[in-house]
C-alpha atoms as a PDB file:
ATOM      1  CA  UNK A   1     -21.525   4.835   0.648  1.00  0.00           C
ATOM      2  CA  UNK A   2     -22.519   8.437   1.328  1.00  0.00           C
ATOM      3  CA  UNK A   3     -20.772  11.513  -0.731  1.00  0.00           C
ATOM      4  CA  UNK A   4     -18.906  12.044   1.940  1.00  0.00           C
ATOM      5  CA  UNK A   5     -17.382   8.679   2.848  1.00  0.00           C
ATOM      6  CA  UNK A   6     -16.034   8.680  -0.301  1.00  0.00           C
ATOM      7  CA  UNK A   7     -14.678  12.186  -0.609  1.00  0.00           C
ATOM      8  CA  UNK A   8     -12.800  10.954   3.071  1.00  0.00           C
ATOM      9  CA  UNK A   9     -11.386   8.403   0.835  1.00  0.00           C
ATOM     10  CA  UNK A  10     -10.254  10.374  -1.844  1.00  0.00           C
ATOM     11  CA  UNK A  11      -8.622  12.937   0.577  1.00  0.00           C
ATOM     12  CA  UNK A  12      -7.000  10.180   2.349  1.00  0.00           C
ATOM     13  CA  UNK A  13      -6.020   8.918  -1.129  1.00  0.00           C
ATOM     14  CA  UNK A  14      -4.223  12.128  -2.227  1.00  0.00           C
ATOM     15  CA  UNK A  15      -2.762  12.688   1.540  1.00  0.00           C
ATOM     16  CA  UNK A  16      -0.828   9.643   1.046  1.00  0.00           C
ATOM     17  CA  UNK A  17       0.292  10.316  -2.272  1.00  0.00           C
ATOM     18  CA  UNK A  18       1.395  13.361  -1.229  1.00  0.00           C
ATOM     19  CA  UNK A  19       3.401  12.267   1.554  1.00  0.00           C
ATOM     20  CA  UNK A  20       5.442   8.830  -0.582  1.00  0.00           C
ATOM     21  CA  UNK A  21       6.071  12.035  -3.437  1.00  0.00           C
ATOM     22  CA  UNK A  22       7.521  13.753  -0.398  1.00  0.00           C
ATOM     23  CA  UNK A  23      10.087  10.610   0.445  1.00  0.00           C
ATOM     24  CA  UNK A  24      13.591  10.466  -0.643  1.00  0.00           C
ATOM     25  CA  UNK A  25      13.791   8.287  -3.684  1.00  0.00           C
ATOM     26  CA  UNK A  26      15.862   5.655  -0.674  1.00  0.00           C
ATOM     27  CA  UNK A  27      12.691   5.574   0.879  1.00  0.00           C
ATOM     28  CA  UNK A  28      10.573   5.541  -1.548  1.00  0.00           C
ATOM     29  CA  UNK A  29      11.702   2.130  -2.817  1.00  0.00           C
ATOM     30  CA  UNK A  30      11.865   0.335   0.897  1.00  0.00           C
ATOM     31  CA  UNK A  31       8.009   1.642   0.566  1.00  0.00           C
ATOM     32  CA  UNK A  32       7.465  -0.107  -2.652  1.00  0.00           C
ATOM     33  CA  UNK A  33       9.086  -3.180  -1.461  1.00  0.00           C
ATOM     34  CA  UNK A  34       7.371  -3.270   1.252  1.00  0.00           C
ATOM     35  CA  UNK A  35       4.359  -3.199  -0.464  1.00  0.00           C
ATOM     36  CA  UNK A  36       5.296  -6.272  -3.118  1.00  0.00           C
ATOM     37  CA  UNK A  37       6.312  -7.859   0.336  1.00  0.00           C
ATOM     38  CA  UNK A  38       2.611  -7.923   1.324  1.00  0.00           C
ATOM     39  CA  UNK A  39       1.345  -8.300  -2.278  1.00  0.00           C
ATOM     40  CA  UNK A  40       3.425 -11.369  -2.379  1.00  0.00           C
ATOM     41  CA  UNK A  41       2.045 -12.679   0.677  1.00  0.00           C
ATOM     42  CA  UNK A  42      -1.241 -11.733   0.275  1.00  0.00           C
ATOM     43  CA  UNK A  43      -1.103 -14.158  -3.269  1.00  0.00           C
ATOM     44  CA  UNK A  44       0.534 -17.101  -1.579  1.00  0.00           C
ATOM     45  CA  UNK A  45      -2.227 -16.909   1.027  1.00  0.00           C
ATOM     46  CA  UNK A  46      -4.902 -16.899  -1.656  1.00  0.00           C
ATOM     47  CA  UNK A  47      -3.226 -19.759  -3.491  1.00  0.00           C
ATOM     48  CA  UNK A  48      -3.000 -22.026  -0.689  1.00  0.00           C
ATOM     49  CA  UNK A  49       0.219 -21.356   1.069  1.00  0.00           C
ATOM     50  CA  UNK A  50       1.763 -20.485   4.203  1.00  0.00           C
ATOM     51  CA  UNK A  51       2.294 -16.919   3.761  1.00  0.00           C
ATOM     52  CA  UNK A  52       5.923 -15.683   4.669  1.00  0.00           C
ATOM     53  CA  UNK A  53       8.175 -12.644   5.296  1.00  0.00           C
ATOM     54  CA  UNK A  54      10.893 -13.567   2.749  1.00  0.00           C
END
């Protein structure tokens, strides 16, 4: 991956830090929910298992 690809990244990285920070701490968690939502589903794939929404 060329310098730049990766400093894309990294940008892209920090934009979206930037804009969860910028969330009301309401949102915020329905974010991180949402993303042990898809963690969980990702694992139950991975082990075997139908994946699904709670």
């Amino acid at each position: 991956m060329d310098s730049r690809a990766e400093s894309s990244d990294e940008a892209q990285g920090l934009r979206l830090v930037r804009a969860f920070l910028l969330l009301p701490p309401e949102k915020r968690a329905e974010v991180i929910a949402f993303a042990e939502d898809l963690v969980r589903a990702h694992t139950q794939s991975d082990n075997g298992q139908e994946a699904s929404p709670r």
